[in-house]
PDB file of N, CA and C in Angstrom:
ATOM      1  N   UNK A   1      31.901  22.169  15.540  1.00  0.00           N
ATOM      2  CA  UNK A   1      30.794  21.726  16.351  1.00  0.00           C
ATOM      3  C   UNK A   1      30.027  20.617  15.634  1.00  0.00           C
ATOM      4  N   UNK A   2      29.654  20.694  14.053  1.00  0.00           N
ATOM      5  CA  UNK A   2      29.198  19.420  13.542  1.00  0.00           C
ATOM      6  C   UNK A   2      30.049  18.345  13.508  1.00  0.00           C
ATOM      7  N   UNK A   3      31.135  18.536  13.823  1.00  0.00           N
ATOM      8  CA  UNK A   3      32.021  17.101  13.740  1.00  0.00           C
ATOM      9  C   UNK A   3      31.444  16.887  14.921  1.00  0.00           C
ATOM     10  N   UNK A   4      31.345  17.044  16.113  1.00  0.00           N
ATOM     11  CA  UNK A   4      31.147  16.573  17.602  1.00  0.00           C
ATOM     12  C   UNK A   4      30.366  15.673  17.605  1.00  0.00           C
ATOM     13  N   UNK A   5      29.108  16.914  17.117  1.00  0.00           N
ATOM     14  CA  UNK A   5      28.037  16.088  17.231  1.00  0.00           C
ATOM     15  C   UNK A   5      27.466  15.376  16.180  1.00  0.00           C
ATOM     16  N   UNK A   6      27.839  14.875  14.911  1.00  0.00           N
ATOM     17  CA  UNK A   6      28.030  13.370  14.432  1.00  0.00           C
ATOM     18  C   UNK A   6      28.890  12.991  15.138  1.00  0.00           C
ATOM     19  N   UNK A   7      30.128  12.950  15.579  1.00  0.00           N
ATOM     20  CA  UNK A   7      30.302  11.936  16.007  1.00  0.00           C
ATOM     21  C   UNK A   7      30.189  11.119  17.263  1.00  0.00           C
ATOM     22  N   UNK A   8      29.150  12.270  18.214  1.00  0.00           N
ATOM     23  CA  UNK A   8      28.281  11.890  19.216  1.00  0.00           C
ATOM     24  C   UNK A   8      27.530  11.097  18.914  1.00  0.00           C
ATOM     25  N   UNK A   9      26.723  11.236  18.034  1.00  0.00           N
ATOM     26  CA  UNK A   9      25.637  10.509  17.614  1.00  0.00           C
ATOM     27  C   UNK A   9      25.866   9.157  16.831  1.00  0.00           C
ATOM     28  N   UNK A  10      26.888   9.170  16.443  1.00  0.00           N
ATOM     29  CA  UNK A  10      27.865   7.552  15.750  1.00  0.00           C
ATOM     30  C   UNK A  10      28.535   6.675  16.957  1.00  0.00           C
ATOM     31  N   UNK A  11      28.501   7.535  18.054  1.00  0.00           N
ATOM     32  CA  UNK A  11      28.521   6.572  19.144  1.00  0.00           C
ATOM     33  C   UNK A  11      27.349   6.466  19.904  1.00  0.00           C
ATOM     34  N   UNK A  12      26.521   6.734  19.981  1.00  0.00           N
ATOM     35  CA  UNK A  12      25.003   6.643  20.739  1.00  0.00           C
ATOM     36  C   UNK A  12      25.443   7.388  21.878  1.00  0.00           C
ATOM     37  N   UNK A  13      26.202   8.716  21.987  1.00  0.00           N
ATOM     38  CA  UNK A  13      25.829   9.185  23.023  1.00  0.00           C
ATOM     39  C   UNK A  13      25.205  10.668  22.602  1.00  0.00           C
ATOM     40  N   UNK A  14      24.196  11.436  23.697  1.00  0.00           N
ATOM     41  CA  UNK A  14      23.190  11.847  23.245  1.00  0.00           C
ATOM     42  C   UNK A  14      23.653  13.554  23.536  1.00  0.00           C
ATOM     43  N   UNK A  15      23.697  14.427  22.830  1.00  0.00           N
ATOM     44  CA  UNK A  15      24.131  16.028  23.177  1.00  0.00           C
ATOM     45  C   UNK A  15      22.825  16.858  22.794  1.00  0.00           C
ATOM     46  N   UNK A  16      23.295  18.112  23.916  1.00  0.00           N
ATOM     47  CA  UNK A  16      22.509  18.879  23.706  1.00  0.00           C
ATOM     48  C   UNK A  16      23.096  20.140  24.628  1.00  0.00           C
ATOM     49  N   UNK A  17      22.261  21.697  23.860  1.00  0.00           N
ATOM     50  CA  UNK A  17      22.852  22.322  24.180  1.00  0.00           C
ATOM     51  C   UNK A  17      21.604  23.112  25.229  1.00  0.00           C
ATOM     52  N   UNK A  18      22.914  23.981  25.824  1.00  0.00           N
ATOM     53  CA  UNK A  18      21.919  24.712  27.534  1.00  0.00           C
ATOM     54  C   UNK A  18      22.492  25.972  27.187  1.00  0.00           C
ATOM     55  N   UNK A  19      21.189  26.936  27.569  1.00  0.00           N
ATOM     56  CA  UNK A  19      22.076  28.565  27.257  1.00  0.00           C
ATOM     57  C   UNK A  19      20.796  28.642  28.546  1.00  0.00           C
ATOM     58  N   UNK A  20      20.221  28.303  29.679  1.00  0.00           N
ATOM     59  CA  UNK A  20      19.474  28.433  30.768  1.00  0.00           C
ATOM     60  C   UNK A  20      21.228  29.440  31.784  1.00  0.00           C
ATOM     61  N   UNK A  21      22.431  28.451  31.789  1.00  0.00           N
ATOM     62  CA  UNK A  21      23.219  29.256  32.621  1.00  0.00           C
ATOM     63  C   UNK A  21      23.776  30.507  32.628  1.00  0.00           C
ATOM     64  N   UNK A  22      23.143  31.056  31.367  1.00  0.00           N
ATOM     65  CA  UNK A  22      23.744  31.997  31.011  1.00  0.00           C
ATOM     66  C   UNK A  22      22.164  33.063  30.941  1.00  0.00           C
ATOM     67  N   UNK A  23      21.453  32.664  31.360  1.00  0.00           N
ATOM     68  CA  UNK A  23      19.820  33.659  31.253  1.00  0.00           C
ATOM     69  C   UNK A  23      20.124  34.477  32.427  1.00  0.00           C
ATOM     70  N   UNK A  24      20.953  33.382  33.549  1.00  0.00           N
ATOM     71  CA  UNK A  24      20.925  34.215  34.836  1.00  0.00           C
ATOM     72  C   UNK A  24      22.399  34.849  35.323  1.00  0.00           C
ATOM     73  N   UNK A  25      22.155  36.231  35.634  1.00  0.00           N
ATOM     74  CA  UNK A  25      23.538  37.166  35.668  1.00  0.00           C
ATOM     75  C   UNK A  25      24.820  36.994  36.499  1.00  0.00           C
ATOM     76  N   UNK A  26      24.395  36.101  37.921  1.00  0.00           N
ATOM     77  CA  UNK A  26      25.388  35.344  38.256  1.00  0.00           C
ATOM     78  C   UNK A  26      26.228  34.405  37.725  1.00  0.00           C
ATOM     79  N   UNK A  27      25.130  33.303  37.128  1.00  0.00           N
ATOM     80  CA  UNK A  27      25.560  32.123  36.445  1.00  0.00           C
ATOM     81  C   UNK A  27      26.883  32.855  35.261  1.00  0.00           C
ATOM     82  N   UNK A  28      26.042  33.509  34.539  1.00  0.00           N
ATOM     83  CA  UNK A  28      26.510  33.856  33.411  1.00  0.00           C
ATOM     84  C   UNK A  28      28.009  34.279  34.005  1.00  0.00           C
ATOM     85  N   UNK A  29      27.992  35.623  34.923  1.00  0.00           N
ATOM     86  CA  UNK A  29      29.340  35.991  35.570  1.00  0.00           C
ATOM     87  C   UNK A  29      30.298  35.035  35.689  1.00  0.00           C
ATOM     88  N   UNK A  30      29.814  34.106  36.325  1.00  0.00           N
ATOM     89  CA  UNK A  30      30.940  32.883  37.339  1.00  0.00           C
ATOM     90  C   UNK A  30      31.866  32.292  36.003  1.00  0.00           C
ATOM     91  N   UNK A  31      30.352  31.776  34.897  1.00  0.00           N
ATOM     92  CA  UNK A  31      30.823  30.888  33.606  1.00  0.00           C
ATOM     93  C   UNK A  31      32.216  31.295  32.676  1.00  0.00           C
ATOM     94  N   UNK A  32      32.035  32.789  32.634  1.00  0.00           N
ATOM     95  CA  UNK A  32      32.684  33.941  31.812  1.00  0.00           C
ATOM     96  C   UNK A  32      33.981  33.881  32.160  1.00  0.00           C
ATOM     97  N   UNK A  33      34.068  34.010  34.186  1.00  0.00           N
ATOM     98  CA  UNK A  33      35.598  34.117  34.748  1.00  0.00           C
ATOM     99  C   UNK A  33      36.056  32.792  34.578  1.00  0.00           C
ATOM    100  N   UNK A  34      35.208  31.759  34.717  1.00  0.00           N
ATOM    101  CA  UNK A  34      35.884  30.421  34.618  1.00  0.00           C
ATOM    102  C   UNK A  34      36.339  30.342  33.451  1.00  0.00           C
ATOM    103  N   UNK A  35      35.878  30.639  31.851  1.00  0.00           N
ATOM    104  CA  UNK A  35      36.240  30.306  31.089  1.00  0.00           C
ATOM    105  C   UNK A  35      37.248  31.717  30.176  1.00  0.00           C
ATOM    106  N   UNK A  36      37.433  32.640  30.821  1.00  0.00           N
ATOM    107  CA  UNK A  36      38.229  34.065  30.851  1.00  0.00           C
ATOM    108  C   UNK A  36      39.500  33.682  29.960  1.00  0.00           C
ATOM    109  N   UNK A  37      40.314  32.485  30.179  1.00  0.00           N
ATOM    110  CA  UNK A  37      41.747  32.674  29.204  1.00  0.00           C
ATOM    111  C   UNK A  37      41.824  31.526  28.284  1.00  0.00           C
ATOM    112  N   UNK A  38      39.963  30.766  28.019  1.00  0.00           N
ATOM    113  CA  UNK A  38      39.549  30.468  26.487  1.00  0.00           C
ATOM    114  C   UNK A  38      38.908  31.224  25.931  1.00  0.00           C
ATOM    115  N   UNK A  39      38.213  32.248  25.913  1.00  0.00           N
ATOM    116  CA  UNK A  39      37.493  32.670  25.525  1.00  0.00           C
ATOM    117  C   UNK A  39      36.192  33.278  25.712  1.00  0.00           C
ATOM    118  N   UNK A  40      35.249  33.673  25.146  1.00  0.00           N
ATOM    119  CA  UNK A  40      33.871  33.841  26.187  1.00  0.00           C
ATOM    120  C   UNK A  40      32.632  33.076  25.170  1.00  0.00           C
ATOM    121  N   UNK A  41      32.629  31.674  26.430  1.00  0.00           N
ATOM    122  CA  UNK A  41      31.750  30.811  25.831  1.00  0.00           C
ATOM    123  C   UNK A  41      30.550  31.663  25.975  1.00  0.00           C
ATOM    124  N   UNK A  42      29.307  31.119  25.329  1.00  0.00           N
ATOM    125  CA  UNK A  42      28.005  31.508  25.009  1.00  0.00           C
ATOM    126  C   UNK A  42      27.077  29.974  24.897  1.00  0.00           C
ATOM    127  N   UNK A  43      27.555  28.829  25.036  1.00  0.00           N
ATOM    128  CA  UNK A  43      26.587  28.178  25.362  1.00  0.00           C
ATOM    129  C   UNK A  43      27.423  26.816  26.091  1.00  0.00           C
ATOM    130  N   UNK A  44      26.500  26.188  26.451  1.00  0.00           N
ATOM    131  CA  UNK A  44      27.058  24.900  26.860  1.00  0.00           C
ATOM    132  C   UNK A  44      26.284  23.760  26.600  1.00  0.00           C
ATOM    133  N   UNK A  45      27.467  22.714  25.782  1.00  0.00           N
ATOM    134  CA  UNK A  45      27.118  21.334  25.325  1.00  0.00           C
ATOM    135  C   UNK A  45      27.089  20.458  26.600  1.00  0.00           C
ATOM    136  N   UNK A  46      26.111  19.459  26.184  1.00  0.00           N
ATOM    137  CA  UNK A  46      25.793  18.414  27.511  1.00  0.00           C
ATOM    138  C   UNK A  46      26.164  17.654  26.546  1.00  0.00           C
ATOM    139  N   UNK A  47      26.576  15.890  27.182  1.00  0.00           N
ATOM    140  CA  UNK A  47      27.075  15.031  26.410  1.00  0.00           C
ATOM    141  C   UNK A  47      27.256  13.952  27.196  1.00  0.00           C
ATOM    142  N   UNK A  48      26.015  12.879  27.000  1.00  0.00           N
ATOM    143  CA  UNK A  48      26.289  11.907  27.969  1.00  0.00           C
ATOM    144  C   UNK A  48      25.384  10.801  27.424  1.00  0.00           C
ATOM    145  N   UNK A  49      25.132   9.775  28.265  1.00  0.00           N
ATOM    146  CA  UNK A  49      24.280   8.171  27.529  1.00  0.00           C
ATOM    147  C   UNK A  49      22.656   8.644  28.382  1.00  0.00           C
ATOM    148  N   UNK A  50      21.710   8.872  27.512  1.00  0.00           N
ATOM    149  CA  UNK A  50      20.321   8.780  27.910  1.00  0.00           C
ATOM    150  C   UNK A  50      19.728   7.632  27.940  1.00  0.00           C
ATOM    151  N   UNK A  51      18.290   8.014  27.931  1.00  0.00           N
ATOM    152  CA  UNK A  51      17.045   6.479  27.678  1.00  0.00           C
ATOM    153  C   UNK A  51      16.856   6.830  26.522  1.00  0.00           C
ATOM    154  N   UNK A  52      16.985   6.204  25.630  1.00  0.00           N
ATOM    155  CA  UNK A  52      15.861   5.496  24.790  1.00  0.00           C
ATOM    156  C   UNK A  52      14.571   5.965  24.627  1.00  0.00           C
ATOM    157  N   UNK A  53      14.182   6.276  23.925  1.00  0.00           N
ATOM    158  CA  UNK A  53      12.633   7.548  24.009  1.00  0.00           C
ATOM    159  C   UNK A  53      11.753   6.321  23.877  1.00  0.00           C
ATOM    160  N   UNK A  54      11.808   5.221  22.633  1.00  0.00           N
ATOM    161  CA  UNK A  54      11.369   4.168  22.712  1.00  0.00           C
ATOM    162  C   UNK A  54      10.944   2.981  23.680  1.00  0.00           C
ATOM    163  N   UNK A  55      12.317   2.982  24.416  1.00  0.00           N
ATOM    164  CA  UNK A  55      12.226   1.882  25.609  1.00  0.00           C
ATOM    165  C   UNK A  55      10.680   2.627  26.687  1.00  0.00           C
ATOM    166  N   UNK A  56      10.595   3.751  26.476  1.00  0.00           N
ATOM    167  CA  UNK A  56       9.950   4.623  27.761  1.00  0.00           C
ATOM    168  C   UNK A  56       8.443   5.132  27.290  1.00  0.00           C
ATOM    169  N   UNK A  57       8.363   5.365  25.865  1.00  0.00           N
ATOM    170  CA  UNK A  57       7.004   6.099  25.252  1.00  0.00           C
ATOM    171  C   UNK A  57       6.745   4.994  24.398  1.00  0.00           C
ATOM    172  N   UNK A  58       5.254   4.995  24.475  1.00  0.00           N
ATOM    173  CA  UNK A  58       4.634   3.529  23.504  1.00  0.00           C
ATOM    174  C   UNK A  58       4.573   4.317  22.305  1.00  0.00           C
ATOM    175  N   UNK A  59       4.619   4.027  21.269  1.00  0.00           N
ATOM    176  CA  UNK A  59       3.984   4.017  19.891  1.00  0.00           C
ATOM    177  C   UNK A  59       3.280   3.367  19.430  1.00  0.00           C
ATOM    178  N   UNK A  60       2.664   4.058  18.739  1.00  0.00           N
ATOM    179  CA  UNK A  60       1.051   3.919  17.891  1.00  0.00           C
ATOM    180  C   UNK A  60       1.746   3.317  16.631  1.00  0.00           C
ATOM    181  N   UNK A  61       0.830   2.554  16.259  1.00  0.00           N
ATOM    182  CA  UNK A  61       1.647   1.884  14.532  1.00  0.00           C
ATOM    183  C   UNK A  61       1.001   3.156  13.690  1.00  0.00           C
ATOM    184  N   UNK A  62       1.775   3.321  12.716  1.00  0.00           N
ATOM    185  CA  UNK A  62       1.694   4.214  11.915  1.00  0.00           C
ATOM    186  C   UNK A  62       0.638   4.277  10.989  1.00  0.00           C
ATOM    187  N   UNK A  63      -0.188   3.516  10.878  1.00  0.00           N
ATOM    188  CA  UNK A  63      -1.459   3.380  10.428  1.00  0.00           C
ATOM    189  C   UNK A  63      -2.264   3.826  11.365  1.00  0.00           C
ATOM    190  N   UNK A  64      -2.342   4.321  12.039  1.00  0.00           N
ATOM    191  CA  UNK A  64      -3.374   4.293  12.876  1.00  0.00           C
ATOM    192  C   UNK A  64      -3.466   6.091  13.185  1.00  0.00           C
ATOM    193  N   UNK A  65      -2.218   6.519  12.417  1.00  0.00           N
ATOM    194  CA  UNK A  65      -1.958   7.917  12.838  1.00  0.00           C
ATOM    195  C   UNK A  65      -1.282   8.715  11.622  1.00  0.00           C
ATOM    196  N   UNK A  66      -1.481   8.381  10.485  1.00  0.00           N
ATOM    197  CA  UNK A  66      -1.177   8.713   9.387  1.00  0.00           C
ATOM    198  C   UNK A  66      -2.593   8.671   8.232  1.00  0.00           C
ATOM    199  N   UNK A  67      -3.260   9.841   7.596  1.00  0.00           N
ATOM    200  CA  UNK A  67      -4.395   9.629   6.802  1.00  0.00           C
ATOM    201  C   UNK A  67      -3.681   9.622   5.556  1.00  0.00           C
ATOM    202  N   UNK A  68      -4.318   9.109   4.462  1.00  0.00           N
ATOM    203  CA  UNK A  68      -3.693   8.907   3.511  1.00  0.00           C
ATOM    204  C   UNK A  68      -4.934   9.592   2.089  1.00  0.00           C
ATOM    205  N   UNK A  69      -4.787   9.731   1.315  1.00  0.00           N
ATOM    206  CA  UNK A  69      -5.590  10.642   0.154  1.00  0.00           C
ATOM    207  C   UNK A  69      -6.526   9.116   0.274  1.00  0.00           C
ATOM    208  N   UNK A  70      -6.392   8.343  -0.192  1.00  0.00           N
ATOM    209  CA  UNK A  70      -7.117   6.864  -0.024  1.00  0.00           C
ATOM    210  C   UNK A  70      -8.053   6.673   1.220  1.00  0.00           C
ATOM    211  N   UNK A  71      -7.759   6.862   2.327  1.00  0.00           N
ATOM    212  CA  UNK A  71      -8.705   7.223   3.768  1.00  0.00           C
ATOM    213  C   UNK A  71      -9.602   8.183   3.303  1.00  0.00           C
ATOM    214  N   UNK A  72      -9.124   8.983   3.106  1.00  0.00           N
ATOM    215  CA  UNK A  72      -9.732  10.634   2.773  1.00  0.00           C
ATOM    216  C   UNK A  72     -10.704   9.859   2.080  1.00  0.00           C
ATOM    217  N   UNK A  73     -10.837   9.317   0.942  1.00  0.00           N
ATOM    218  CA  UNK A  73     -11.759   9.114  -0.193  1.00  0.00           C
ATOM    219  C   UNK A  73     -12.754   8.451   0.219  1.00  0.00           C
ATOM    220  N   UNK A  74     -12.065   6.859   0.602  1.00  0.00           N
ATOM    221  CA  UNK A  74     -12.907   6.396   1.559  1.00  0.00           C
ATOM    222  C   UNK A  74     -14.286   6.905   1.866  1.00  0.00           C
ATOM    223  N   UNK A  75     -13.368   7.736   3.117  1.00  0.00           N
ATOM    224  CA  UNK A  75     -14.529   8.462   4.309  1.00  0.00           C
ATOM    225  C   UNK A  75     -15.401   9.132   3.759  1.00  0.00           C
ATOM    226  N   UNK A  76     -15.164   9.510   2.393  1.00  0.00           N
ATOM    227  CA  UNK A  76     -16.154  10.731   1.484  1.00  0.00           C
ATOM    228  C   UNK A  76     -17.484   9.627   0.921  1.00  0.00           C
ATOM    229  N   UNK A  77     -16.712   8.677   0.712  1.00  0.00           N
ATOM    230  CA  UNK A  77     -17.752   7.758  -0.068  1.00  0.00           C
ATOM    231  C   UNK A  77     -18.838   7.251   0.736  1.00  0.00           C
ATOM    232  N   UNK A  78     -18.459   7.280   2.489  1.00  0.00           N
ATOM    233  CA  UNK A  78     -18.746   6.438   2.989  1.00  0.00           C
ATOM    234  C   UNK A  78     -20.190   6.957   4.096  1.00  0.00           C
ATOM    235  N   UNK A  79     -19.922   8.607   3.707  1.00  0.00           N
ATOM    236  CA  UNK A  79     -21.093   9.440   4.668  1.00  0.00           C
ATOM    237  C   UNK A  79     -21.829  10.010   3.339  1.00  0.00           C
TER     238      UNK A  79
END
């Protein structure tokens, strides 16, 4: 499973895993017979091209959201 997913991630495509189909007793049933003469899976990998968390959520520059022992001191000196 860690080979996969490096080498998911060395191609930019994005995985993740779902155990939601298996919370519910049907789901779970159907999953079990389908997969009956591999084995009995217990979770399921997703594996496909997403967004960009970047392209979509702004970021703050890192100064602006990081205190530093130096800020800290600062602010002590400064009240």
């Amino acid at each position: 499973m860690q080979r996969v997913l490096l080498t998911a991630t060395s191609v930019r495509v994005a995985a993740s895993f779902l155990s939601q189909p298996f919370e519910v007793a049907s789901t779970r049933g159907r999953i079990t017979e389908l997969f009956r003469p591999l084995g009995r899976p217990h979770t399921v990998l997703r594996l496909g091209y997403g967004y960009s968390a970047a392209s979509w959520t702004g970021r703050r520059p890192v100064h602006d959201v990081v205190v530093t022992d130096e800020d800290t001191e600062r602010a002590e000196r400064s009240s």
